[in-house]
N, C-alpha and C. Protein backbone atom coordinates (compact mmCIF):
# COMPACT_ATOMS: atom_id res chain seq x y z
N UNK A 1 0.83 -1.19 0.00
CA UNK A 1 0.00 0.00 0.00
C UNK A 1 0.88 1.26 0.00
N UNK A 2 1.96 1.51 0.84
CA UNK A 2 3.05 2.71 0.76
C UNK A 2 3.66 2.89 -0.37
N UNK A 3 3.89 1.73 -0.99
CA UNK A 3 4.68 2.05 -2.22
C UNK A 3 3.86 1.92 -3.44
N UNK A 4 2.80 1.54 -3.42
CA UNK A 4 1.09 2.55 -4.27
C UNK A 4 0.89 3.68 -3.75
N UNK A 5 1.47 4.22 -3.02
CA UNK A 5 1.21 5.56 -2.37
C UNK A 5 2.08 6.48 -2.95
N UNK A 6 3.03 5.79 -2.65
CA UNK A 6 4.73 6.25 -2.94
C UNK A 6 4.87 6.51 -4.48
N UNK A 7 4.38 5.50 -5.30
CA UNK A 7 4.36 5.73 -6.96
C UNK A 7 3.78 6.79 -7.58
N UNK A 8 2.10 6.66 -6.68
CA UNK A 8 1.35 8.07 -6.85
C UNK A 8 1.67 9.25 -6.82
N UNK A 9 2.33 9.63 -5.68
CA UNK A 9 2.97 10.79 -5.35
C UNK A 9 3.97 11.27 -6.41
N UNK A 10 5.01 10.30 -6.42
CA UNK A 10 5.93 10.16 -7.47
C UNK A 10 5.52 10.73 -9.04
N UNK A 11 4.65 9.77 -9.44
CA UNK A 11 3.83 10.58 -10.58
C UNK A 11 3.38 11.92 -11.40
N UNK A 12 2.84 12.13 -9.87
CA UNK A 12 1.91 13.07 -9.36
C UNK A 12 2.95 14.28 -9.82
N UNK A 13 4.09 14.24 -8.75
CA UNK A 13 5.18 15.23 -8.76
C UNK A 13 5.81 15.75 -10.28
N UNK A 14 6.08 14.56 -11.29
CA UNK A 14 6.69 14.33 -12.10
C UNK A 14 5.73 15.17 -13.45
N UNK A 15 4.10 14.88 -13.08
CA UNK A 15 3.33 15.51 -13.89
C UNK A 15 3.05 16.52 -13.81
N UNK A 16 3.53 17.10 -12.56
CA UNK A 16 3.49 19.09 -12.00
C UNK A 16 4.44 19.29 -12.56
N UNK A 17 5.74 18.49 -12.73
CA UNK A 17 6.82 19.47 -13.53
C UNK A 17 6.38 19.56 -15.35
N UNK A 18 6.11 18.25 -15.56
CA UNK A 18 5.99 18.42 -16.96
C UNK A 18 4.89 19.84 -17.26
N UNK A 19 3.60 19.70 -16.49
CA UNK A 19 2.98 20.61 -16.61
C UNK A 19 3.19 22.31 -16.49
N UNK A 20 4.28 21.97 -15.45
CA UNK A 20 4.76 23.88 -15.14
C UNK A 20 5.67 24.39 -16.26
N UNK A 21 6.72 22.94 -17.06
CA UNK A 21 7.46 23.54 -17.62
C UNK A 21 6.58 24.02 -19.65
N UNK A 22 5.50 22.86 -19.63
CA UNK A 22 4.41 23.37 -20.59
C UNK A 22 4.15 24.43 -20.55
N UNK A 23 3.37 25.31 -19.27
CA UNK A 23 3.17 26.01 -19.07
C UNK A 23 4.00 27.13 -19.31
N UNK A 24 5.22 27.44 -18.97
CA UNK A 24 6.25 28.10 -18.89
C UNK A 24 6.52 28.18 -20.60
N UNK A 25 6.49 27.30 -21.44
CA UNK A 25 7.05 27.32 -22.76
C UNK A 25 5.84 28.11 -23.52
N UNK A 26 4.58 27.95 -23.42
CA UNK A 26 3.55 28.62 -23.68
C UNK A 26 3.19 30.29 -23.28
N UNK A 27 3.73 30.62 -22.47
CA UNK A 27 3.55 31.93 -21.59
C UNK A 27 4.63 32.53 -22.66
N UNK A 28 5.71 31.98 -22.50
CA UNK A 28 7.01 32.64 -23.04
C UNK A 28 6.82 32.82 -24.29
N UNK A 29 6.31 31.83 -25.25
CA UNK A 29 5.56 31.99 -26.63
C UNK A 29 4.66 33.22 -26.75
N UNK A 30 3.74 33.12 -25.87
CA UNK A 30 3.12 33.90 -25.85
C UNK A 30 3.39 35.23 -25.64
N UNK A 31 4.35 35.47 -24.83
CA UNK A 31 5.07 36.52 -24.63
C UNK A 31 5.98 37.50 -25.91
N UNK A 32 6.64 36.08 -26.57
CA UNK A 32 7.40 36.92 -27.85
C UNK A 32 6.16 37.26 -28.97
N UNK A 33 5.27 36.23 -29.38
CA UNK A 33 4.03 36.94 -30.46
C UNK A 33 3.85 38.23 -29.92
N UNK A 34 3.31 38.30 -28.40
CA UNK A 34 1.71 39.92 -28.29
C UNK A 34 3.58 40.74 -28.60
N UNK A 35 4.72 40.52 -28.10
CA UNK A 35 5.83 41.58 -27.76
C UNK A 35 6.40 41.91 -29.76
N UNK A 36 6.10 41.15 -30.11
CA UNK A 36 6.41 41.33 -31.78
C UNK A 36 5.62 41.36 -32.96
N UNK A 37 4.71 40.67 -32.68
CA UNK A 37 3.19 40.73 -33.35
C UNK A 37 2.51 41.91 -33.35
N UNK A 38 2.31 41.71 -31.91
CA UNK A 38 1.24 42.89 -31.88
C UNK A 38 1.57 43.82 -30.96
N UNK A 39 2.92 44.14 -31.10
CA UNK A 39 3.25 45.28 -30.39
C UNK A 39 2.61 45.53 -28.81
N UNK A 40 2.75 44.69 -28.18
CA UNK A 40 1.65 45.07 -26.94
C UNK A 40 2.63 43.65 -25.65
N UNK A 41 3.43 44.11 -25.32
CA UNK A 41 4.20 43.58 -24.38
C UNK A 41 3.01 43.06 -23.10
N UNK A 42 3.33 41.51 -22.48
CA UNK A 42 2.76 40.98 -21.75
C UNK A 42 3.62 41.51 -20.58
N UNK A 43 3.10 42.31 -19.20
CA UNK A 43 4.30 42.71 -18.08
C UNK A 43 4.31 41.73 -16.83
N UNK A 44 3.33 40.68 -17.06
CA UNK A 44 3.35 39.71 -16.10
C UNK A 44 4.05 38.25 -16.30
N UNK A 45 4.55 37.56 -18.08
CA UNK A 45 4.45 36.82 -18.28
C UNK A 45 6.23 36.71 -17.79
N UNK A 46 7.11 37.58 -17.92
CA UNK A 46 8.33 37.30 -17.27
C UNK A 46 8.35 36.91 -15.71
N UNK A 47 7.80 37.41 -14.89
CA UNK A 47 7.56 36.77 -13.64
C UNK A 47 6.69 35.65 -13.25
N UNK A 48 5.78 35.27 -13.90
CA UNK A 48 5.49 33.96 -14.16
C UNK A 48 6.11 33.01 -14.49
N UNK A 49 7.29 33.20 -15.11
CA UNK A 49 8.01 32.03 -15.89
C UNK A 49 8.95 32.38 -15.06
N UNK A 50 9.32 33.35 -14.21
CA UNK A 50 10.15 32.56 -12.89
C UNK A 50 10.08 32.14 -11.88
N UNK A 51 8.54 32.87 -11.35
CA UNK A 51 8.02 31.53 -10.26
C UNK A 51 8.17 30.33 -11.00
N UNK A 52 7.48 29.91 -12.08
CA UNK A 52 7.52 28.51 -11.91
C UNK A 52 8.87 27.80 -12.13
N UNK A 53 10.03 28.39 -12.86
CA UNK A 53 11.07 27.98 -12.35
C UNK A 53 10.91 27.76 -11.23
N UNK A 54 11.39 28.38 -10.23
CA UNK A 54 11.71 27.99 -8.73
C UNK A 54 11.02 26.93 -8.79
N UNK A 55 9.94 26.37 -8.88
CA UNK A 55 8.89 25.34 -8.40
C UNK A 55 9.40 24.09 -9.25
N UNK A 56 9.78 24.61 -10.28
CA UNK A 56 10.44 23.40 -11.23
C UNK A 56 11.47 22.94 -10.78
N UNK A 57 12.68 23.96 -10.00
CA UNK A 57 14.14 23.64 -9.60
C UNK A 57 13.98 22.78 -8.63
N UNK A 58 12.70 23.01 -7.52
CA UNK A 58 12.72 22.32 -6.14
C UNK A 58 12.01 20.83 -6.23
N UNK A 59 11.27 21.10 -7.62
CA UNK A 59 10.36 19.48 -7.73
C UNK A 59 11.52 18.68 -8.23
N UNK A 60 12.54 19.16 -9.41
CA UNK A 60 13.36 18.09 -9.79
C UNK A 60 14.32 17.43 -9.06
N UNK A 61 14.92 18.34 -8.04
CA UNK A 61 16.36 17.97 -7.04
C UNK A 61 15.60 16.32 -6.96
N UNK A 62 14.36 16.19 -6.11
CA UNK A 62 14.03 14.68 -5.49
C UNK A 62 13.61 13.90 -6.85
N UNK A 63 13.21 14.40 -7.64
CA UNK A 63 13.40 13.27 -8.67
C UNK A 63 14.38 13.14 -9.28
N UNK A 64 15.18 13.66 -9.62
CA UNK A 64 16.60 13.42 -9.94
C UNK A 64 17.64 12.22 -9.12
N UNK A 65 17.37 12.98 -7.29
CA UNK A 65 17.77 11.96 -6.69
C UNK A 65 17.23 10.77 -6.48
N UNK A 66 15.84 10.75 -6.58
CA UNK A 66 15.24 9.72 -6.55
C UNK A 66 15.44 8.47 -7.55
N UNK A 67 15.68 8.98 -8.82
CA UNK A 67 16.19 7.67 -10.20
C UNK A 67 17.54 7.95 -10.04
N UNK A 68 18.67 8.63 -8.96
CA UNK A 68 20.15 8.37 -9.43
C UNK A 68 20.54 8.79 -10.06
N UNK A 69 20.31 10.15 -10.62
CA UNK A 69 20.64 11.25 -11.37
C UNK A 69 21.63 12.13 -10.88
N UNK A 70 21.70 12.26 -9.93
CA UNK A 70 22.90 13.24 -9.30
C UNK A 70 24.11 12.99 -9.54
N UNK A 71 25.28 14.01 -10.08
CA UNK A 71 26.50 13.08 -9.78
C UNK A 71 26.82 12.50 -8.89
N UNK A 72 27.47 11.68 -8.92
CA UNK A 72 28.18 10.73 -7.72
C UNK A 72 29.48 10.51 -8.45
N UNK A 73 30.57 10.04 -7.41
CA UNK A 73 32.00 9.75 -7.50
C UNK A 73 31.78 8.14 -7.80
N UNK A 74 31.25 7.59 -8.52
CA UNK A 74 30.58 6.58 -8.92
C UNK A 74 31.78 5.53 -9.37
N UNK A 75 33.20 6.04 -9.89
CA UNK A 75 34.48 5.78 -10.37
C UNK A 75 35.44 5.23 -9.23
N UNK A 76 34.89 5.89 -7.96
CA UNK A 76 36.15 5.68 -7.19
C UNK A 76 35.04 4.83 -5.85
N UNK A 77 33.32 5.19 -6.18
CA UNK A 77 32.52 4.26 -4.94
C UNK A 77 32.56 2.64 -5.63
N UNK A 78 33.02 2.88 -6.99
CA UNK A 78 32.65 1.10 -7.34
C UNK A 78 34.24 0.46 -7.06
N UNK A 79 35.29 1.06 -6.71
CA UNK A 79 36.53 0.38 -6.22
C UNK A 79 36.45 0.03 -4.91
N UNK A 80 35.46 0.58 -3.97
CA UNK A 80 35.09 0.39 -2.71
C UNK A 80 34.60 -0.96 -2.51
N UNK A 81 35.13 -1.99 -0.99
CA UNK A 81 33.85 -3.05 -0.92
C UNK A 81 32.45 -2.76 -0.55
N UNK A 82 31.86 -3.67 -0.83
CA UNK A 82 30.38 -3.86 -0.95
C UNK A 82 29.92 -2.89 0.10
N UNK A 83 30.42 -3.27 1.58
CA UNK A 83 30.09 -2.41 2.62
C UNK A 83 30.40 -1.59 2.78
N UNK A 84 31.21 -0.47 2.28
CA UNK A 84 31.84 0.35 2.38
C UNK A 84 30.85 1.41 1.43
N UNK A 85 30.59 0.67 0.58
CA UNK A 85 29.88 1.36 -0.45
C UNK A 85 28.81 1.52 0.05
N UNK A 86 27.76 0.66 0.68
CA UNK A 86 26.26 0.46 1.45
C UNK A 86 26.37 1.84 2.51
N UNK A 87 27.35 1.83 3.04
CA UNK A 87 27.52 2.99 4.53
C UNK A 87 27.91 3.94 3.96
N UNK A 88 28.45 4.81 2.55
CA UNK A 88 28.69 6.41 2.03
C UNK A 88 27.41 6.22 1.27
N UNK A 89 26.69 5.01 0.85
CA UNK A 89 25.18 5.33 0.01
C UNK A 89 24.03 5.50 1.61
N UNK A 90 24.51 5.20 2.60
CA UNK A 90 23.48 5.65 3.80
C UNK A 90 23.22 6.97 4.54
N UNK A 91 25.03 6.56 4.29
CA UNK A 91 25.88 8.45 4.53
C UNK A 91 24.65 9.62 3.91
N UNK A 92 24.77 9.34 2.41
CA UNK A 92 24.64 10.52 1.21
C UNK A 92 22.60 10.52 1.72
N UNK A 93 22.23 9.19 2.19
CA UNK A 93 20.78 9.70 1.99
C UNK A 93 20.53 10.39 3.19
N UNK A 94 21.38 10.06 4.19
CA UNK A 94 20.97 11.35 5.75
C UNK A 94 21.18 12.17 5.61
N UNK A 95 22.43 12.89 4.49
CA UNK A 95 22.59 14.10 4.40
C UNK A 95 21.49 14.41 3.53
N UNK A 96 20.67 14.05 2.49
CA UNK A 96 20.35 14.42 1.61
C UNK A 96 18.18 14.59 3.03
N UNK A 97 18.29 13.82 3.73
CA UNK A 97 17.74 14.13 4.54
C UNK A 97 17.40 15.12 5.13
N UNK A 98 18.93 15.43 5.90
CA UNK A 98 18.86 16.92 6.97
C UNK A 98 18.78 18.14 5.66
N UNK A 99 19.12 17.88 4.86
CA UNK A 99 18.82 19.35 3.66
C UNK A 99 17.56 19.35 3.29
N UNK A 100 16.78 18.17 3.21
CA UNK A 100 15.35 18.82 2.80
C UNK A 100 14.80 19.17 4.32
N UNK A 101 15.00 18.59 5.17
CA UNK A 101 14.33 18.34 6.67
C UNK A 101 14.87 20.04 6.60
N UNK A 102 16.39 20.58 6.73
CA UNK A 102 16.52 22.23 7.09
C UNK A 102 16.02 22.55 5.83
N UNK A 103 16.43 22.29 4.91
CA UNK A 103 15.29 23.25 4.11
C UNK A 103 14.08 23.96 4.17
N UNK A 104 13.00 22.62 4.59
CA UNK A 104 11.96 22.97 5.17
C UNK A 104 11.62 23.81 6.14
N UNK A 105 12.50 23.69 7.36
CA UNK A 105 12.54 24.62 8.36
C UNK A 105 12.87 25.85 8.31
N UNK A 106 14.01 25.98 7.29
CA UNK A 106 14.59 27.68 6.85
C UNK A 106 13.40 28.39 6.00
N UNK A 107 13.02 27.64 4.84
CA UNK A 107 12.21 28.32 4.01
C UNK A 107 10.54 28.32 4.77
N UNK A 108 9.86 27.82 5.12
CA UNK A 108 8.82 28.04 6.26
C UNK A 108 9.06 29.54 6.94
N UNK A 109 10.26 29.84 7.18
CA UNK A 109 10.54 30.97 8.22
C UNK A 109 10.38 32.25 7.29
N UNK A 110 11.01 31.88 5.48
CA UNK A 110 10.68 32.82 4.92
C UNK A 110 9.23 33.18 4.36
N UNK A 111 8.42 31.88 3.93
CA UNK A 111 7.18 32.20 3.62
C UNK A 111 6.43 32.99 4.92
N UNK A 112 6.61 32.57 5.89
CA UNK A 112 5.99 34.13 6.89
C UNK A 112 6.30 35.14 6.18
N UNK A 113 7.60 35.61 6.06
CA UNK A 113 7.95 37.34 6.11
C UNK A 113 7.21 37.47 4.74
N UNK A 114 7.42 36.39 3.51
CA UNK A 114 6.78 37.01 2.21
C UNK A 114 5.73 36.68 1.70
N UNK A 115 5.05 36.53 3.65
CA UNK A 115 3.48 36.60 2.77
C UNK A 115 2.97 38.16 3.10
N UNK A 116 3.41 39.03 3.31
CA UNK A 116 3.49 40.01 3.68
C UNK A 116 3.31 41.07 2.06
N UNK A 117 4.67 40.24 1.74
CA UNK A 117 5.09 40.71 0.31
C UNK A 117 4.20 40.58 -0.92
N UNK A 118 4.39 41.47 -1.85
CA UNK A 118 3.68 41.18 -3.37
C UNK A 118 4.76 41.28 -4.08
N UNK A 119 4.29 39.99 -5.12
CA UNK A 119 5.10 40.65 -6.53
C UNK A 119 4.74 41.91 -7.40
N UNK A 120 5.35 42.59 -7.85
CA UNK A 120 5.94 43.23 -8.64
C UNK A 120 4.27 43.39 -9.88
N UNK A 121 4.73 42.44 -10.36
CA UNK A 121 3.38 42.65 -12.06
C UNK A 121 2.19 41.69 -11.61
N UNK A 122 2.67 40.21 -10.93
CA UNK A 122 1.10 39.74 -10.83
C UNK A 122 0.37 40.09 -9.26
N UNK A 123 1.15 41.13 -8.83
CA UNK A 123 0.49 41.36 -7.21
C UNK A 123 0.33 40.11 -6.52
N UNK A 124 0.59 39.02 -6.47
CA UNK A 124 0.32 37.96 -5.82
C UNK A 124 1.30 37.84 -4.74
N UNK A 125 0.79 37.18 -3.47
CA UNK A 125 2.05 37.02 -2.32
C UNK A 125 3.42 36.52 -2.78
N UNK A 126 4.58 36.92 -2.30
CA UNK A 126 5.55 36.33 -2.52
C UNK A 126 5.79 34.90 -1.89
N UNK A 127 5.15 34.51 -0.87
CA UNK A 127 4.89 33.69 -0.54
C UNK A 127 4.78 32.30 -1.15
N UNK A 128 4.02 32.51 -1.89
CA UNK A 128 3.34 31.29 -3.17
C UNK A 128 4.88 31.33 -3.98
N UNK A 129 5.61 31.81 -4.52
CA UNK A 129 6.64 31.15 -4.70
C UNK A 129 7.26 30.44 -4.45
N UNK A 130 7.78 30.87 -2.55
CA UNK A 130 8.76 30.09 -1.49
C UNK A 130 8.06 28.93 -1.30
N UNK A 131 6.26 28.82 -1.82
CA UNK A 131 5.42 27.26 -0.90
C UNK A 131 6.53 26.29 -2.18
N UNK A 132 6.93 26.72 -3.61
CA UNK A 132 7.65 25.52 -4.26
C UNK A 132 8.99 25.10 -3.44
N UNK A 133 9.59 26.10 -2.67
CA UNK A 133 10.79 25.47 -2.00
C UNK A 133 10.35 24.46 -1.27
N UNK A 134 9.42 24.69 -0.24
CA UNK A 134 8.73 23.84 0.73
C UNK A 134 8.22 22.57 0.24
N UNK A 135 7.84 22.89 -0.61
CA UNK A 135 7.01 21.29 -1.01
C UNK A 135 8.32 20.35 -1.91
N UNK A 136 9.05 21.07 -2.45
CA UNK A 136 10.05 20.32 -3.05
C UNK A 136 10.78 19.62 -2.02
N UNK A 137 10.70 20.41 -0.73
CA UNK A 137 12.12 20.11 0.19
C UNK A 137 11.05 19.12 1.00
N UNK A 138 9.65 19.00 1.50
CA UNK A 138 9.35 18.05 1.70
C UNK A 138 9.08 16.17 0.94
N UNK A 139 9.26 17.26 -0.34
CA UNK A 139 9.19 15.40 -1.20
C UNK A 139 10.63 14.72 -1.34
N UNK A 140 11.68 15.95 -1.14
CA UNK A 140 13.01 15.24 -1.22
C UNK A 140 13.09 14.24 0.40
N UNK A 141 12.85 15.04 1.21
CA UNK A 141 12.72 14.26 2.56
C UNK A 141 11.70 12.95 2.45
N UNK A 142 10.89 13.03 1.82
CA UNK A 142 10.10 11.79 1.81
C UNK A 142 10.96 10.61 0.75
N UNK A 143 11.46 11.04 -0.41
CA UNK A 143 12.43 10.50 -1.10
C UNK A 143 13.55 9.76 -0.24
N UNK A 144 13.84 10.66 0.70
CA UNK A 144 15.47 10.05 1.53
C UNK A 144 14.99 9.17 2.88
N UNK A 145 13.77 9.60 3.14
CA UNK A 145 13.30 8.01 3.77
C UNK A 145 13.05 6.82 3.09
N UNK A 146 11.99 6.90 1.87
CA UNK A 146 12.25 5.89 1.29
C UNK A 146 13.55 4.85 1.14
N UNK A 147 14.18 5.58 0.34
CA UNK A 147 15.68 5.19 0.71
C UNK A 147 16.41 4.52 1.42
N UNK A 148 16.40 5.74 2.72
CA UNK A 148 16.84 4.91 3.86
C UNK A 148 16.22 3.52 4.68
N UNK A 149 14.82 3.83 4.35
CA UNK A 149 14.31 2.75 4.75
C UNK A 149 14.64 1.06 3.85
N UNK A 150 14.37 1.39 2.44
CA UNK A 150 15.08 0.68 1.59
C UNK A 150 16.47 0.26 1.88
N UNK A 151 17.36 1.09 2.44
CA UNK A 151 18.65 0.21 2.92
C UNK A 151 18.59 -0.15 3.86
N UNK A 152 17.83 0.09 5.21
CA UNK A 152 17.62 -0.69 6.26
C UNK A 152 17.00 -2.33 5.96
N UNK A 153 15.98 -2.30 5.01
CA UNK A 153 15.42 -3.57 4.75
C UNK A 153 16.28 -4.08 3.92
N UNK A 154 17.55 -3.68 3.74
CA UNK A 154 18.55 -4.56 2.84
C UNK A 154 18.56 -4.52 1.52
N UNK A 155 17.46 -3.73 0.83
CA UNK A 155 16.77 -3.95 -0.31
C UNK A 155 18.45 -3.01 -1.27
N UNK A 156 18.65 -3.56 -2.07
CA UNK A 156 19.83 -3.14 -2.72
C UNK A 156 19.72 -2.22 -3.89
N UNK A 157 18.70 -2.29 -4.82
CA UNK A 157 18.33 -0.81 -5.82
C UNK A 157 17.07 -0.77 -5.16
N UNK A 158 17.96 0.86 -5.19
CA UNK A 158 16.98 1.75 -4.03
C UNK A 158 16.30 2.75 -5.31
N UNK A 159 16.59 2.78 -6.57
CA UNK A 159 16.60 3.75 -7.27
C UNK A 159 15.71 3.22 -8.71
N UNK A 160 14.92 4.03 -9.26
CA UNK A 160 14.19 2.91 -10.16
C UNK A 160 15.17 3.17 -11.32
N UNK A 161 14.58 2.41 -12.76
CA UNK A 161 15.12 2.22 -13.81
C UNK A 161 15.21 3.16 -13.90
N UNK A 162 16.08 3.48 -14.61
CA UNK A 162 16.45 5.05 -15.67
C UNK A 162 15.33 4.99 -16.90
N UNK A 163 15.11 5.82 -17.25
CA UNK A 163 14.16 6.05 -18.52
C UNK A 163 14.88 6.42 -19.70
N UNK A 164 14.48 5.46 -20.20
CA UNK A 164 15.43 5.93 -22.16
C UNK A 164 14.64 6.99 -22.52
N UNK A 165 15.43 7.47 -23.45
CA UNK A 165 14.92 8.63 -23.93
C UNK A 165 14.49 8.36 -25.12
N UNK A 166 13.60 8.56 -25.90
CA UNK A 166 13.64 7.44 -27.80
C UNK A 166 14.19 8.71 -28.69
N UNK A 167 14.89 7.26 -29.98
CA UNK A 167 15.99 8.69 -30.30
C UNK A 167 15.24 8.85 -31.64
């Protein structure tokens, strides 16, 4: 049932990015036509397309780490024995832990002060930006339990298949 839970989420996450970065390619389109077409500059569509950056930067970190995307010293961990290798891959997920775990805690502290705040062209809280740090830094933490829990139960790929790309 957790890891039908766990897939969902996973999904879920994976289809907010595809969708924000749609989104983002469309705005920006849209942005160069009304700005060359029709002479009539959009003044909101540049700050739109960098909130959702941010929201894009913080959703990918845990999926990235999540399929094994990150660099790793991967050259000098496969000369390592078996166990040696198991305890810097337990190492890397507690750290990768306490950074979403402080993440969460640092950026929380800022969405107070900038809900205070407006942007600039869409008047909206600044706030609603910083919630993408937060939610990113909570799915990476949910990511690095998985994980960890996965190496506690011994379970040895912790990381799913890689996805081909079709050429």
């Amino acid at each position: 049932m957790l890891q039908n839970l766990s897939r969902r989420i996973d999904r879920a996450v994976e289809l907010a990015v595809a969708a924000l970065f749609m989104a983002i390619v469309v705005i920006g389109g849209l942005q160069v036509f009304c700005r060359f077409a029709l002479n009539l500059p959009l003044n909101w569509s540049e700050e739109l397309q960098i909130f959702g950056h941010v929201w894009i930067v913080f959703l990918t970190i845990p999926i990235a780490y999540h399929r094994g995307s990150h660099i790793l010293m991967s050259v000098i961990l496969a000369r390592l024995p078996l166990r040696a290798q198991a305890a810097i891959g337990f190492a890397v997920d507690l750290m990768w832990l306490w950074l979403g775990a402080s993440a969460v805690i640092f950026t929380l502290r800022l969405v107070r002060v900038a809900a205070f705040q407006r942007s600039p062209a869409l008047e909206i809280p600044m706030s609603y930006v910083y919630w993408g740090m937060v939610a990113g830094s909570l799915y990476l933490g949910w990511i690095a339990l998985r994980k960890i829990w996965a190496r506690i139960r011994g379970e040895r790929d912790v990381a799913p298949a890689p996805v081909e790309a079709p050429l």
